[in-house]
PDB file of N, CA and C in Angstrom:
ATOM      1  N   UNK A   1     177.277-123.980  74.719  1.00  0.00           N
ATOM      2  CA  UNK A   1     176.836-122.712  74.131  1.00  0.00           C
ATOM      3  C   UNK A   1     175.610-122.191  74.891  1.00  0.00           C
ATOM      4  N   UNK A   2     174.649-123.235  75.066  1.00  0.00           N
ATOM      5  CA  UNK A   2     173.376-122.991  75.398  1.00  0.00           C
ATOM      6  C   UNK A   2     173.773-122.052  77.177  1.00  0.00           C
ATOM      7  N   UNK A   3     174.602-122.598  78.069  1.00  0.00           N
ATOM      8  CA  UNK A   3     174.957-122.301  79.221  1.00  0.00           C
ATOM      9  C   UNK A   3     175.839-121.466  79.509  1.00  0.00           C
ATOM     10  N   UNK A   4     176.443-120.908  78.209  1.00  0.00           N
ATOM     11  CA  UNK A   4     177.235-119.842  77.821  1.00  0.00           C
ATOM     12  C   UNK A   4     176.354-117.970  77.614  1.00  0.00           C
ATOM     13  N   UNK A   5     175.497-119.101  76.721  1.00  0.00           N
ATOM     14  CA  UNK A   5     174.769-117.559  75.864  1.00  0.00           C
ATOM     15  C   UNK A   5     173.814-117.238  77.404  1.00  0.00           C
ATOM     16  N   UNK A   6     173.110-118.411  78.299  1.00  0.00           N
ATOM     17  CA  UNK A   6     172.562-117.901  79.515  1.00  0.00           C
ATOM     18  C   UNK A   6     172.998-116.605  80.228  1.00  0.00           C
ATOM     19  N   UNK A   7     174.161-117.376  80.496  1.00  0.00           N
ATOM     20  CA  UNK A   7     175.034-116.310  81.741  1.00  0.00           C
ATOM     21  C   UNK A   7     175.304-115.283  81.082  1.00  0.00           C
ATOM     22  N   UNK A   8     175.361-115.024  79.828  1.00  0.00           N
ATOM     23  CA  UNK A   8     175.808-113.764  79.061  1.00  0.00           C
ATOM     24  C   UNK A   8     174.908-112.788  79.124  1.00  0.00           C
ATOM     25  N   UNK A   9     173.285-113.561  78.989  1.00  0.00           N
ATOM     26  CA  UNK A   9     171.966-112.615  78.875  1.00  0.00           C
ATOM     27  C   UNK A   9     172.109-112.589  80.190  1.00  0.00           C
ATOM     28  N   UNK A  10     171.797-113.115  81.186  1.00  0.00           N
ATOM     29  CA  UNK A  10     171.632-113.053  82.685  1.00  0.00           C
ATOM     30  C   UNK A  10     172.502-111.991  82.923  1.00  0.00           C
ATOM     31  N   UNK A  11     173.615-111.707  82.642  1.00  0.00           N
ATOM     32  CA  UNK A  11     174.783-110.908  83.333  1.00  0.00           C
ATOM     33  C   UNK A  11     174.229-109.758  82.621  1.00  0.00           C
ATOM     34  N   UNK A  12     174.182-109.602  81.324  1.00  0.00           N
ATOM     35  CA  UNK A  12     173.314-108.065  80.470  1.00  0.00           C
ATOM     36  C   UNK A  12     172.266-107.794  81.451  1.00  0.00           C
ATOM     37  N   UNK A  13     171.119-108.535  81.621  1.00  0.00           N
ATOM     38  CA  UNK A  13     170.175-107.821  82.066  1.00  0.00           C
ATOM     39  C   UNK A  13     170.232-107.449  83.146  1.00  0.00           C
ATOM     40  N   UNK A  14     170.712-107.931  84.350  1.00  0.00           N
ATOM     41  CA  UNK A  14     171.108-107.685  85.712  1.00  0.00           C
ATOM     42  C   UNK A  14     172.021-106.357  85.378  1.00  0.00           C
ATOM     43  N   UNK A  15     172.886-106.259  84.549  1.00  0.00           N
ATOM     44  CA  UNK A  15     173.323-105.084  84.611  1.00  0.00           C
ATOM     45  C   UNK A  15     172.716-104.003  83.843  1.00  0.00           C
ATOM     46  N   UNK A  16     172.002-104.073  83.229  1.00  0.00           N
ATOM     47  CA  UNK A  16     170.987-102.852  82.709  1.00  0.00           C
ATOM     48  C   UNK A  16     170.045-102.898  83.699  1.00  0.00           C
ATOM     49  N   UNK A  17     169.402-103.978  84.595  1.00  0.00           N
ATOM     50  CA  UNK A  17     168.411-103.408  85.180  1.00  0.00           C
ATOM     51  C   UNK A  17     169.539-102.558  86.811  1.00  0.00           C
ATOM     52  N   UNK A  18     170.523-103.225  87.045  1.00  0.00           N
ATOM     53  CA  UNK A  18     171.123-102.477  87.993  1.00  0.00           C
ATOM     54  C   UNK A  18     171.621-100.856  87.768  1.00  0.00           C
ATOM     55  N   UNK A  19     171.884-100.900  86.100  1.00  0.00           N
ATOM     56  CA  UNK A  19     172.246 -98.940  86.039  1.00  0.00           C
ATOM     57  C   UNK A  19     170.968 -98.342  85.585  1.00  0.00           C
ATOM     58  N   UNK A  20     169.725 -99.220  85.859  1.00  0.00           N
ATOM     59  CA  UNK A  20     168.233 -98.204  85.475  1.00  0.00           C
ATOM     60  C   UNK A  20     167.772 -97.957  86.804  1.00  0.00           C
ATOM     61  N   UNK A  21     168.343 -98.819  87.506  1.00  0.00           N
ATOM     62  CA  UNK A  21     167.416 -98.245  88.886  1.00  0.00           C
ATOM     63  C   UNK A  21     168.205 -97.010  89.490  1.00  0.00           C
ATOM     64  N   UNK A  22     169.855 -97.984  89.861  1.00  0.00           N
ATOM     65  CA  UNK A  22     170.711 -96.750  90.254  1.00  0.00           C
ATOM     66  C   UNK A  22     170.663 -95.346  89.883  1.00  0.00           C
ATOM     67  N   UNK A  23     170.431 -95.243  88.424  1.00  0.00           N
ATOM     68  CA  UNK A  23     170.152 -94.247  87.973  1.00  0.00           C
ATOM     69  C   UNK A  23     168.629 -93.441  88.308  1.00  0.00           C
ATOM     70  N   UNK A  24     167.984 -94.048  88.122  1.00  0.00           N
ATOM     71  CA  UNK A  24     166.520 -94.176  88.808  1.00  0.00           C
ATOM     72  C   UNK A  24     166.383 -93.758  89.773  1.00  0.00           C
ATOM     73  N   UNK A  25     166.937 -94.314  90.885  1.00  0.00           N
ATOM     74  CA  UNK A  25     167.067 -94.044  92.759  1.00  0.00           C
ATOM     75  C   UNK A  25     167.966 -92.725  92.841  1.00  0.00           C
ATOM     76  N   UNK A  26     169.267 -92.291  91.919  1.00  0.00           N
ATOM     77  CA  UNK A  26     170.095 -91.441  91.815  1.00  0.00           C
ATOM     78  C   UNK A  26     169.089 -90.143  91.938  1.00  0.00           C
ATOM     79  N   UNK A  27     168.790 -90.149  90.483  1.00  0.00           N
ATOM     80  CA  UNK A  27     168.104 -89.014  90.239  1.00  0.00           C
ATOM     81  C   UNK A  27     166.566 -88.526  91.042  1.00  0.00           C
ATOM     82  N   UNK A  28     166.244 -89.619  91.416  1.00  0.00           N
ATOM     83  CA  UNK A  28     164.911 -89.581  92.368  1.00  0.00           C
ATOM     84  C   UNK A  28     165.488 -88.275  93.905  1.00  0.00           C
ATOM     85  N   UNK A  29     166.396 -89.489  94.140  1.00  0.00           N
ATOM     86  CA  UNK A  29     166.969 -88.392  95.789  1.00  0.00           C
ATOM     87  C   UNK A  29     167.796 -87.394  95.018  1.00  0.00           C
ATOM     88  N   UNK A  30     168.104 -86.794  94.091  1.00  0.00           N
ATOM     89  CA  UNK A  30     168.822 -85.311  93.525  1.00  0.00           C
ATOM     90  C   UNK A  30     167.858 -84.482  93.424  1.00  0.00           C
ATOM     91  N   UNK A  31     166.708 -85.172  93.012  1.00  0.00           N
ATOM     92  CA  UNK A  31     165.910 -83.993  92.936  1.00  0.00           C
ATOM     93  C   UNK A  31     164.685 -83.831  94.320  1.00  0.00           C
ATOM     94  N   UNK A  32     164.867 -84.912  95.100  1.00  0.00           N
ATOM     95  CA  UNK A  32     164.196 -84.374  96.370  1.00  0.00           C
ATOM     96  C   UNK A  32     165.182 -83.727  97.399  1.00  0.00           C
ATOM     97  N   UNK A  33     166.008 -84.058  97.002  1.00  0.00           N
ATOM     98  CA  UNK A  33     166.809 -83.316  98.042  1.00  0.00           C
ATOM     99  C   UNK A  33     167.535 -81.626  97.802  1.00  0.00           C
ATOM    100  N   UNK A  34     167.437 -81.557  96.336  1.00  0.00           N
ATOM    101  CA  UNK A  34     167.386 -80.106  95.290  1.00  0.00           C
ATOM    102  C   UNK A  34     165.976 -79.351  95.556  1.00  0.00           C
ATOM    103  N   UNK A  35     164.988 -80.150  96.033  1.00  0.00           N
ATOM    104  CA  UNK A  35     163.376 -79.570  96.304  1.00  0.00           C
ATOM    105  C   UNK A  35     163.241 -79.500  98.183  1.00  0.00           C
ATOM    106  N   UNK A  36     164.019 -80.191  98.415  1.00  0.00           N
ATOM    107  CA  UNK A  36     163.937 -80.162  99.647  1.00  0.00           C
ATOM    108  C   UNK A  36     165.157 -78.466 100.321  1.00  0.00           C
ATOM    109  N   UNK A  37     165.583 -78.849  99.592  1.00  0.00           N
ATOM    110  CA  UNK A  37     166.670 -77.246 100.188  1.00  0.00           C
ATOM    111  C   UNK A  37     166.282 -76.108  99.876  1.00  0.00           C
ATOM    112  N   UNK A  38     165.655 -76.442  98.781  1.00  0.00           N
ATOM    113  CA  UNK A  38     164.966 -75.341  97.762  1.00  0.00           C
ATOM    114  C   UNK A  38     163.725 -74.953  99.107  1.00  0.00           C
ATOM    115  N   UNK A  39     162.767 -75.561  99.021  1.00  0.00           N
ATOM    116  CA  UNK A  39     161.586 -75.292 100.502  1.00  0.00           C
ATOM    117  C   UNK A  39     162.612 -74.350 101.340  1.00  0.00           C
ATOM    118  N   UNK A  40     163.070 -75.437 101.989  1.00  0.00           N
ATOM    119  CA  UNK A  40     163.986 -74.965 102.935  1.00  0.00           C
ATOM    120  C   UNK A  40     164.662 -73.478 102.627  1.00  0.00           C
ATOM    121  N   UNK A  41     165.244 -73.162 102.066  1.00  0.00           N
ATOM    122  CA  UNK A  41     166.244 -71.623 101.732  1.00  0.00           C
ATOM    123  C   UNK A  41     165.049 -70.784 101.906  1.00  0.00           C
ATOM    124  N   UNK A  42     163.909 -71.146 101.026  1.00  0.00           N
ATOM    125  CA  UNK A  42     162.592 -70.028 100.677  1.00  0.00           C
ATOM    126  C   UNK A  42     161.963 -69.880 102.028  1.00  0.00           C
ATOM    127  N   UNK A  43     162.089 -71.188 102.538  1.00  0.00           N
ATOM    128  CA  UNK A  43     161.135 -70.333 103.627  1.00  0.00           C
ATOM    129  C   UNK A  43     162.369 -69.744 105.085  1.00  0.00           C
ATOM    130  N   UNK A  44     163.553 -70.260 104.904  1.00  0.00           N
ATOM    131  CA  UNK A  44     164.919 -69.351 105.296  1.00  0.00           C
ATOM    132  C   UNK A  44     164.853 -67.967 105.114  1.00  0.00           C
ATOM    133  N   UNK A  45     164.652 -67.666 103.916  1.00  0.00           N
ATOM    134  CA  UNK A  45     164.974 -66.535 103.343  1.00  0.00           C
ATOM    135  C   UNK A  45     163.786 -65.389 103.936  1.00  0.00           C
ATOM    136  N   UNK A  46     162.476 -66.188 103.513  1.00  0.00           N
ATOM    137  CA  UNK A  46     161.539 -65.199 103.947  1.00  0.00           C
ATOM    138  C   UNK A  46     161.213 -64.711 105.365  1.00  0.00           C
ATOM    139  N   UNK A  47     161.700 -65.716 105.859  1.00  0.00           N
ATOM    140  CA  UNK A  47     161.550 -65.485 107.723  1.00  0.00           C
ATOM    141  C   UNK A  47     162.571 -64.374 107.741  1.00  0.00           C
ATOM    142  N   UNK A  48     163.836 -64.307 107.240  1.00  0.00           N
ATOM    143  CA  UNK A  48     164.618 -63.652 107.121  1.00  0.00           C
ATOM    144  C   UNK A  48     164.458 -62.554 106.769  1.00  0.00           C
ATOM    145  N   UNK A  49     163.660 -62.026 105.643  1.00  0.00           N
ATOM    146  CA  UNK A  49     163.255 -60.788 105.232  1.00  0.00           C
ATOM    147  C   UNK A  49     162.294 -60.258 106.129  1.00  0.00           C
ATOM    148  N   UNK A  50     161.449 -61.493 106.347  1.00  0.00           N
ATOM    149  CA  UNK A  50     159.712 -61.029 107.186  1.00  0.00           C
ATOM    150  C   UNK A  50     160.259 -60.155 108.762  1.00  0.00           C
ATOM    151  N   UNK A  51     161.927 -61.125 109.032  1.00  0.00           N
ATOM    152  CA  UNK A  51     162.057 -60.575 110.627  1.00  0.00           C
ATOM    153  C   UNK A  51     162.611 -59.015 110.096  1.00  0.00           C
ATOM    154  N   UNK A  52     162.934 -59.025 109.369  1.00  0.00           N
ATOM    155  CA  UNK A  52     163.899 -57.778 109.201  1.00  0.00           C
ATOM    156  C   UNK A  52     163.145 -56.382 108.519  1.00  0.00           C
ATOM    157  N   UNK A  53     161.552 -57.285 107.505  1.00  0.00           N
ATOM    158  CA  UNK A  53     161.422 -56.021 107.496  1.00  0.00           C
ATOM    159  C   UNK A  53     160.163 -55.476 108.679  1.00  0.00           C
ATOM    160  N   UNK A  54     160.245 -56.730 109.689  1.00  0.00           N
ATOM    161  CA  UNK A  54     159.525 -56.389 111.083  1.00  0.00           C
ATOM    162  C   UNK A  54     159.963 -55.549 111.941  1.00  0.00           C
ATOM    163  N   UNK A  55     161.054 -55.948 112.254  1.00  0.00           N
ATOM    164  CA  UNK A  55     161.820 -55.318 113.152  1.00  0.00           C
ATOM    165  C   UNK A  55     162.307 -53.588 112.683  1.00  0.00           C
ATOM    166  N   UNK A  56     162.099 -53.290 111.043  1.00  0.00           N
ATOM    167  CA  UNK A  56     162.458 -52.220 110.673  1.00  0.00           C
ATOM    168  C   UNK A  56     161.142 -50.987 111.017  1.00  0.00           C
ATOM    169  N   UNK A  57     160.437 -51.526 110.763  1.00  0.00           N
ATOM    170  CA  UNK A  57     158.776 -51.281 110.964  1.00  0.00           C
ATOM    171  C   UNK A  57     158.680 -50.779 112.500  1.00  0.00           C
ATOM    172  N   UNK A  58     159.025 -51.871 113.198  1.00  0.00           N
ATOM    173  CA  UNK A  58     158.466 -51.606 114.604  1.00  0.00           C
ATOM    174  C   UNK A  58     160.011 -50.447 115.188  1.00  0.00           C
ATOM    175  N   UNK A  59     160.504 -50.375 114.481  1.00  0.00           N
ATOM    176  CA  UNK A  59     161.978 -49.286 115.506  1.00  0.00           C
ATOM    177  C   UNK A  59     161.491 -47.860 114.442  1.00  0.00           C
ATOM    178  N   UNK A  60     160.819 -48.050 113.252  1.00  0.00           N
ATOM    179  CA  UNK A  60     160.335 -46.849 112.406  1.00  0.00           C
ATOM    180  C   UNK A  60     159.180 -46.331 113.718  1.00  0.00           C
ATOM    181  N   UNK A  61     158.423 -47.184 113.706  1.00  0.00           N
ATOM    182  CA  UNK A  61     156.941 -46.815 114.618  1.00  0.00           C
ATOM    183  C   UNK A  61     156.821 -46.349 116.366  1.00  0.00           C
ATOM    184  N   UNK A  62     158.389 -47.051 116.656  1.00  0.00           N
ATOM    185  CA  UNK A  62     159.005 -46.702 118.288  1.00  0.00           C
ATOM    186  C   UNK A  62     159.441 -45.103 117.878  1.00  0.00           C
ATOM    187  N   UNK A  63     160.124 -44.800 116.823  1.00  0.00           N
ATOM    188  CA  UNK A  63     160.780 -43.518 117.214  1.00  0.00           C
ATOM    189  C   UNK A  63     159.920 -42.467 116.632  1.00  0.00           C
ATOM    190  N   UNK A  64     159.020 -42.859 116.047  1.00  0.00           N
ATOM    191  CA  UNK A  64     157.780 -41.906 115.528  1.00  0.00           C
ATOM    192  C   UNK A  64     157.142 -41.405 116.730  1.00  0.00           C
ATOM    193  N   UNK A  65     156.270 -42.567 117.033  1.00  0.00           N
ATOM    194  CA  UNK A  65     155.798 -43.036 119.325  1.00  0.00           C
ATOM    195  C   UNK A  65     156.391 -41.556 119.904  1.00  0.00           C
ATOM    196  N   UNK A  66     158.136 -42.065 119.596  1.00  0.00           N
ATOM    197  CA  UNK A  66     158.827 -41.538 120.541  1.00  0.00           C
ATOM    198  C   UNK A  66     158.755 -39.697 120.357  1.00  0.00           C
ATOM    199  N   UNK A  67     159.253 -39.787 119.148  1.00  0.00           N
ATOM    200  CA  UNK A  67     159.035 -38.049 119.117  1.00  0.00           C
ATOM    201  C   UNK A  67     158.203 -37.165 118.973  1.00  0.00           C
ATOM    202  N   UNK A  68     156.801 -38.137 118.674  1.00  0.00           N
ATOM    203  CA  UNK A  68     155.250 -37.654 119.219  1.00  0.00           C
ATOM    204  C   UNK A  68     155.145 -37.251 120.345  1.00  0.00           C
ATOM    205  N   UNK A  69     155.406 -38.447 121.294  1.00  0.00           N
ATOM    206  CA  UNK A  69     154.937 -37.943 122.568  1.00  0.00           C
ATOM    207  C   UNK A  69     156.153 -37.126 123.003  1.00  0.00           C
ATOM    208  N   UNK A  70     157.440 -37.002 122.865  1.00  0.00           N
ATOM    209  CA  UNK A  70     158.154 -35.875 123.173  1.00  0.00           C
ATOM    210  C   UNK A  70     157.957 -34.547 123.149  1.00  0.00           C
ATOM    211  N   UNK A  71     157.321 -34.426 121.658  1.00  0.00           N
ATOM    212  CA  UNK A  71     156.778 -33.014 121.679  1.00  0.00           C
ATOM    213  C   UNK A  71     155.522 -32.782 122.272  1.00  0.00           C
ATOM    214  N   UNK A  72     154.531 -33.826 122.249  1.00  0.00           N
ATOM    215  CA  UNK A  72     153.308 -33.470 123.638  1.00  0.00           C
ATOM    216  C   UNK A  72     153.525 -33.373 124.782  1.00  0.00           C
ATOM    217  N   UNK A  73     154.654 -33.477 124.864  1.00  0.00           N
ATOM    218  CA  UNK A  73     154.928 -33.783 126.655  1.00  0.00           C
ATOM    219  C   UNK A  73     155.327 -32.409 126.802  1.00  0.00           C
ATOM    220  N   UNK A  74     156.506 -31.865 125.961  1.00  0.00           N
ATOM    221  CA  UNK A  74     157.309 -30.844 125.897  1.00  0.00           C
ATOM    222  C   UNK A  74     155.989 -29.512 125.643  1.00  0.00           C
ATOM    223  N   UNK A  75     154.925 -29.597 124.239  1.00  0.00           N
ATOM    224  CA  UNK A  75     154.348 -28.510 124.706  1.00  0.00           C
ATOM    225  C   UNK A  75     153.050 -28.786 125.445  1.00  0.00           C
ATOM    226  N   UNK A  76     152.775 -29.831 125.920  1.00  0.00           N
ATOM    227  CA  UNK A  76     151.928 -29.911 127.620  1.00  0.00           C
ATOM    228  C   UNK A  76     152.835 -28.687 128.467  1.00  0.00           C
ATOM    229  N   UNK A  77     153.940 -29.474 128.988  1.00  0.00           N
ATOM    230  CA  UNK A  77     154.926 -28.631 129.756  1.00  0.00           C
ATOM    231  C   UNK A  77     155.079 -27.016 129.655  1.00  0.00           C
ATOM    232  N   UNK A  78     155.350 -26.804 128.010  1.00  0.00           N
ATOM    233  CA  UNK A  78     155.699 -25.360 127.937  1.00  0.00           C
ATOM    234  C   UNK A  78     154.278 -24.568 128.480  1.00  0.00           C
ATOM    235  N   UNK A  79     152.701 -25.378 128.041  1.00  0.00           N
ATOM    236  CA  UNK A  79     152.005 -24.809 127.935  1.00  0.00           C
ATOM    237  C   UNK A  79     151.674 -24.571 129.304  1.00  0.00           C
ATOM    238  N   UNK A  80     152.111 -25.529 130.227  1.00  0.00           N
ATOM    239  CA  UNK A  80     151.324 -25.112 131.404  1.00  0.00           C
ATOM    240  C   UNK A  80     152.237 -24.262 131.985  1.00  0.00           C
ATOM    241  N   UNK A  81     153.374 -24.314 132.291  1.00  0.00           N
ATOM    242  CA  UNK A  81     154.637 -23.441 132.508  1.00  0.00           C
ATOM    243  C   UNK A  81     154.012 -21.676 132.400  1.00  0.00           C
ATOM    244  N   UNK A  82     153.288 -21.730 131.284  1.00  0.00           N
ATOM    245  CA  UNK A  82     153.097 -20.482 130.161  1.00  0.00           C
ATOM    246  C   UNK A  82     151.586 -20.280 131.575  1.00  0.00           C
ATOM    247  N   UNK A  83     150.728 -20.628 131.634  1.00  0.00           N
ATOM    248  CA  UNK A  83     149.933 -20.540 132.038  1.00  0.00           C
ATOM    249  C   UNK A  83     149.918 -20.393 133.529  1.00  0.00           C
ATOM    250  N   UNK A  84     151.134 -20.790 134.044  1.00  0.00           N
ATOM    251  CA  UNK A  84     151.603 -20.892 135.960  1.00  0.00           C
ATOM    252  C   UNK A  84     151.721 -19.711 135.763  1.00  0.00           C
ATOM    253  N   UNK A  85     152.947 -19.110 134.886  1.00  0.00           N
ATOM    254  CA  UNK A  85     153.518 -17.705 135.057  1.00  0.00           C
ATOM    255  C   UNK A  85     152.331 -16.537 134.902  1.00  0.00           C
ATOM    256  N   UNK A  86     151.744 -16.835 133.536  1.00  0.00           N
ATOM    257  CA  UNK A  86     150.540 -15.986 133.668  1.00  0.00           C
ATOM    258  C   UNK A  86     149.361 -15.625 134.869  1.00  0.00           C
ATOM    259  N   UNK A  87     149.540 -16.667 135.362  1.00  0.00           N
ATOM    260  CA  UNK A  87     148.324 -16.424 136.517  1.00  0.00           C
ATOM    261  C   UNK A  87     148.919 -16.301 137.864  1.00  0.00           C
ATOM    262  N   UNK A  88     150.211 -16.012 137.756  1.00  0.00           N
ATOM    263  CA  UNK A  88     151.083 -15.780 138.888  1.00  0.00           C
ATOM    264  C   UNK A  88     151.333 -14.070 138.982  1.00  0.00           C
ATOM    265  N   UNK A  89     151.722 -13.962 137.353  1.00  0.00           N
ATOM    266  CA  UNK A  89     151.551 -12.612 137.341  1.00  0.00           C
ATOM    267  C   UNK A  89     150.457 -11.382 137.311  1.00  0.00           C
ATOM    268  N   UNK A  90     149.143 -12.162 136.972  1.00  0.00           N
ATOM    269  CA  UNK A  90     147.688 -11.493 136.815  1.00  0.00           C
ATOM    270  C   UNK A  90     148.048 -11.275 138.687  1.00  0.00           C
ATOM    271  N   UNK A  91     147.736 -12.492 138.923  1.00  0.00           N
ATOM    272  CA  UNK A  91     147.234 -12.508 141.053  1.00  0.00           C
ATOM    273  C   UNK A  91     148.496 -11.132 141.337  1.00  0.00           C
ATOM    274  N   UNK A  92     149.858 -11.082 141.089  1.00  0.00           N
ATOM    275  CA  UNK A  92     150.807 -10.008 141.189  1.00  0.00           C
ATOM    276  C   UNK A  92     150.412  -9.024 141.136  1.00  0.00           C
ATOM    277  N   UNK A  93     149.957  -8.727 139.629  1.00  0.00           N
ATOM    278  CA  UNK A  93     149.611  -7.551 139.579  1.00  0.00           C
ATOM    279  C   UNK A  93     148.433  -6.726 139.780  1.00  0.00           C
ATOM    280  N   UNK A  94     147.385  -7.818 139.706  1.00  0.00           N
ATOM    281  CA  UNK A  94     146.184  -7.106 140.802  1.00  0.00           C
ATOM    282  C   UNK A  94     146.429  -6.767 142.131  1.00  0.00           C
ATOM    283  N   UNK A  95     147.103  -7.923 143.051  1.00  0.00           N
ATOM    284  CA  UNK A  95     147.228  -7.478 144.529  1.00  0.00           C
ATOM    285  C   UNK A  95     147.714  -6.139 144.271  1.00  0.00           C
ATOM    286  N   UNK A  96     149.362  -5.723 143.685  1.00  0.00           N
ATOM    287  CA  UNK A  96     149.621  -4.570 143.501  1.00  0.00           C
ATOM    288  C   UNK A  96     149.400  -3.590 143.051  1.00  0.00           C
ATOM    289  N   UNK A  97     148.382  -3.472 141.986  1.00  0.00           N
ATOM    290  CA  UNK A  97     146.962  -2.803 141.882  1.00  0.00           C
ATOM    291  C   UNK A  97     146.120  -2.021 142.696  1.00  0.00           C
ATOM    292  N   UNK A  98     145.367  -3.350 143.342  1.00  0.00           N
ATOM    293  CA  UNK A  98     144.564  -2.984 144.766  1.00  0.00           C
ATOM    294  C   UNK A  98     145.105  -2.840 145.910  1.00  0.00           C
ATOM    295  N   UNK A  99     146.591  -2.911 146.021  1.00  0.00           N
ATOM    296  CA  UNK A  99     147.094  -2.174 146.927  1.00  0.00           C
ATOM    297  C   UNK A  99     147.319  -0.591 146.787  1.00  0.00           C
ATOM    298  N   UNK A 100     147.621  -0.360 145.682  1.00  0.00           N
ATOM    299  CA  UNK A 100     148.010   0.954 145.474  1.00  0.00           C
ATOM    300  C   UNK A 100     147.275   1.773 145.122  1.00  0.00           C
ATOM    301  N   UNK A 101     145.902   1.161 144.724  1.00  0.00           N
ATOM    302  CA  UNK A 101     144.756   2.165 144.519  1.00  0.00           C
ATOM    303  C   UNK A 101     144.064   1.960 146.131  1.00  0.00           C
ATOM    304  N   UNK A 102     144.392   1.081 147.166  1.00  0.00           N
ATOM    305  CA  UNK A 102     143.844   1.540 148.434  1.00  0.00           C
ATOM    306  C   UNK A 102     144.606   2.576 149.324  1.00  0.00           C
ATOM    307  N   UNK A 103     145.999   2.439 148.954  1.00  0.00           N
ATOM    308  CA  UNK A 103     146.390   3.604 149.569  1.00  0.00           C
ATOM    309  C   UNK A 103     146.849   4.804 149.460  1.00  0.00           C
ATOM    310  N   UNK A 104     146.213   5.192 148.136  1.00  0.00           N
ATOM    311  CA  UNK A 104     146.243   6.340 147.129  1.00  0.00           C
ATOM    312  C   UNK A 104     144.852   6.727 147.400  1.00  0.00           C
ATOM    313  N   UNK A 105     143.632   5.873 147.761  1.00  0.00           N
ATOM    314  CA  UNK A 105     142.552   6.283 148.406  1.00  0.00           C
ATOM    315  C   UNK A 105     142.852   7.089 149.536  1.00  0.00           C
ATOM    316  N   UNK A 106     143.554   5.802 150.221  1.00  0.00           N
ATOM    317  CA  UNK A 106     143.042   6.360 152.242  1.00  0.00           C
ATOM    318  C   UNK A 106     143.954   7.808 151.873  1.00  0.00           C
ATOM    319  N   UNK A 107     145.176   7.788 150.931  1.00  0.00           N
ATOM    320  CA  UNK A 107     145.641   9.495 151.248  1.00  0.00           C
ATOM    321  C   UNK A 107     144.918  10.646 150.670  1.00  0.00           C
ATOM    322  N   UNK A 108     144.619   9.955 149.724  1.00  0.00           N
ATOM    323  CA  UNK A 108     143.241  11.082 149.575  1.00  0.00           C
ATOM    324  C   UNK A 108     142.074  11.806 150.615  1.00  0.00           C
ATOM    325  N   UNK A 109     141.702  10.375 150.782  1.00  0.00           N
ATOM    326  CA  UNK A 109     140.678  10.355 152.237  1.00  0.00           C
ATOM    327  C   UNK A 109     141.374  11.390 153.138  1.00  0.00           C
ATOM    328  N   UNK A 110     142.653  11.096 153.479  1.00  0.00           N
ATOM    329  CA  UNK A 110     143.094  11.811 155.066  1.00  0.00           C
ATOM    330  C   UNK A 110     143.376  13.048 154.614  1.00  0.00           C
ATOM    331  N   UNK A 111     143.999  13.402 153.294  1.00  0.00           N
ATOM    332  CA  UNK A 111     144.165  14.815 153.070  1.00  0.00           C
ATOM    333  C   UNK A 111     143.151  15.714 152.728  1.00  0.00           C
ATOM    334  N   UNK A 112     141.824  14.802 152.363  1.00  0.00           N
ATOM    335  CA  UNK A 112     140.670  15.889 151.923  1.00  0.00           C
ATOM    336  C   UNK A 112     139.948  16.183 153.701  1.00  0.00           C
ATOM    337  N   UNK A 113     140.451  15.009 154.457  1.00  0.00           N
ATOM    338  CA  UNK A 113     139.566  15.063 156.272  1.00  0.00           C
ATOM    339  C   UNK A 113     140.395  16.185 156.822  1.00  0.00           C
TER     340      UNK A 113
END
């Protein structure tokens, strides 16, 4: 009996202490490895958002850039354009001016001599 009831307790406790640990060790790595993916996804996720709402930012701020300086360039351009012609046509129309008031002079001159 005595070597009976042994092995009976021996075999109980070995097997309660074997489904407390298992269970024990089970749930230990479920939840580091549930905390570990968890890290992982979050900081997945945010790189993910961070690149995207980077990259949205910087192609917002390129085509802003872009159609800023398009239109400075464009009225630089118009303006000086505007300003060639003008002073192309002042120098025009003075020479032709002072041409025509010199020789509206000299015929004066020769018809009053």
């Amino acid at each position: 009996i005595t070597s009976h009831m042994t092995s009976h307790i021996t075999s109980h406790i070995t097997s309660h202490i074997t489904s407390h640990i298992t269970s024990h060790i089970t749930s230990h790595i479920t939840s580091h490895i549930t905390s570990h993916i968890a890290s992982h996804m979050t900081s997945h996720i945010t790189s993910h958002i961070t690149s995207h709402i980077t990259s949205h930012i910087t192609s917002h701020i390129t085509s802003h850039i872009a159609s800023h300086m398009t239109s400075h360039i464009t009225s630089h351009i118009t303006s000086h354009i505007t300003s060639h012609i003008t002073s192309h046509i002042t120098s025009n129309t003075a020479s032709h001016i002072t041409s025509h008031m010199t020789s509206h002079i000299t015929s004066h001159i020769t018809s009053h001599i």
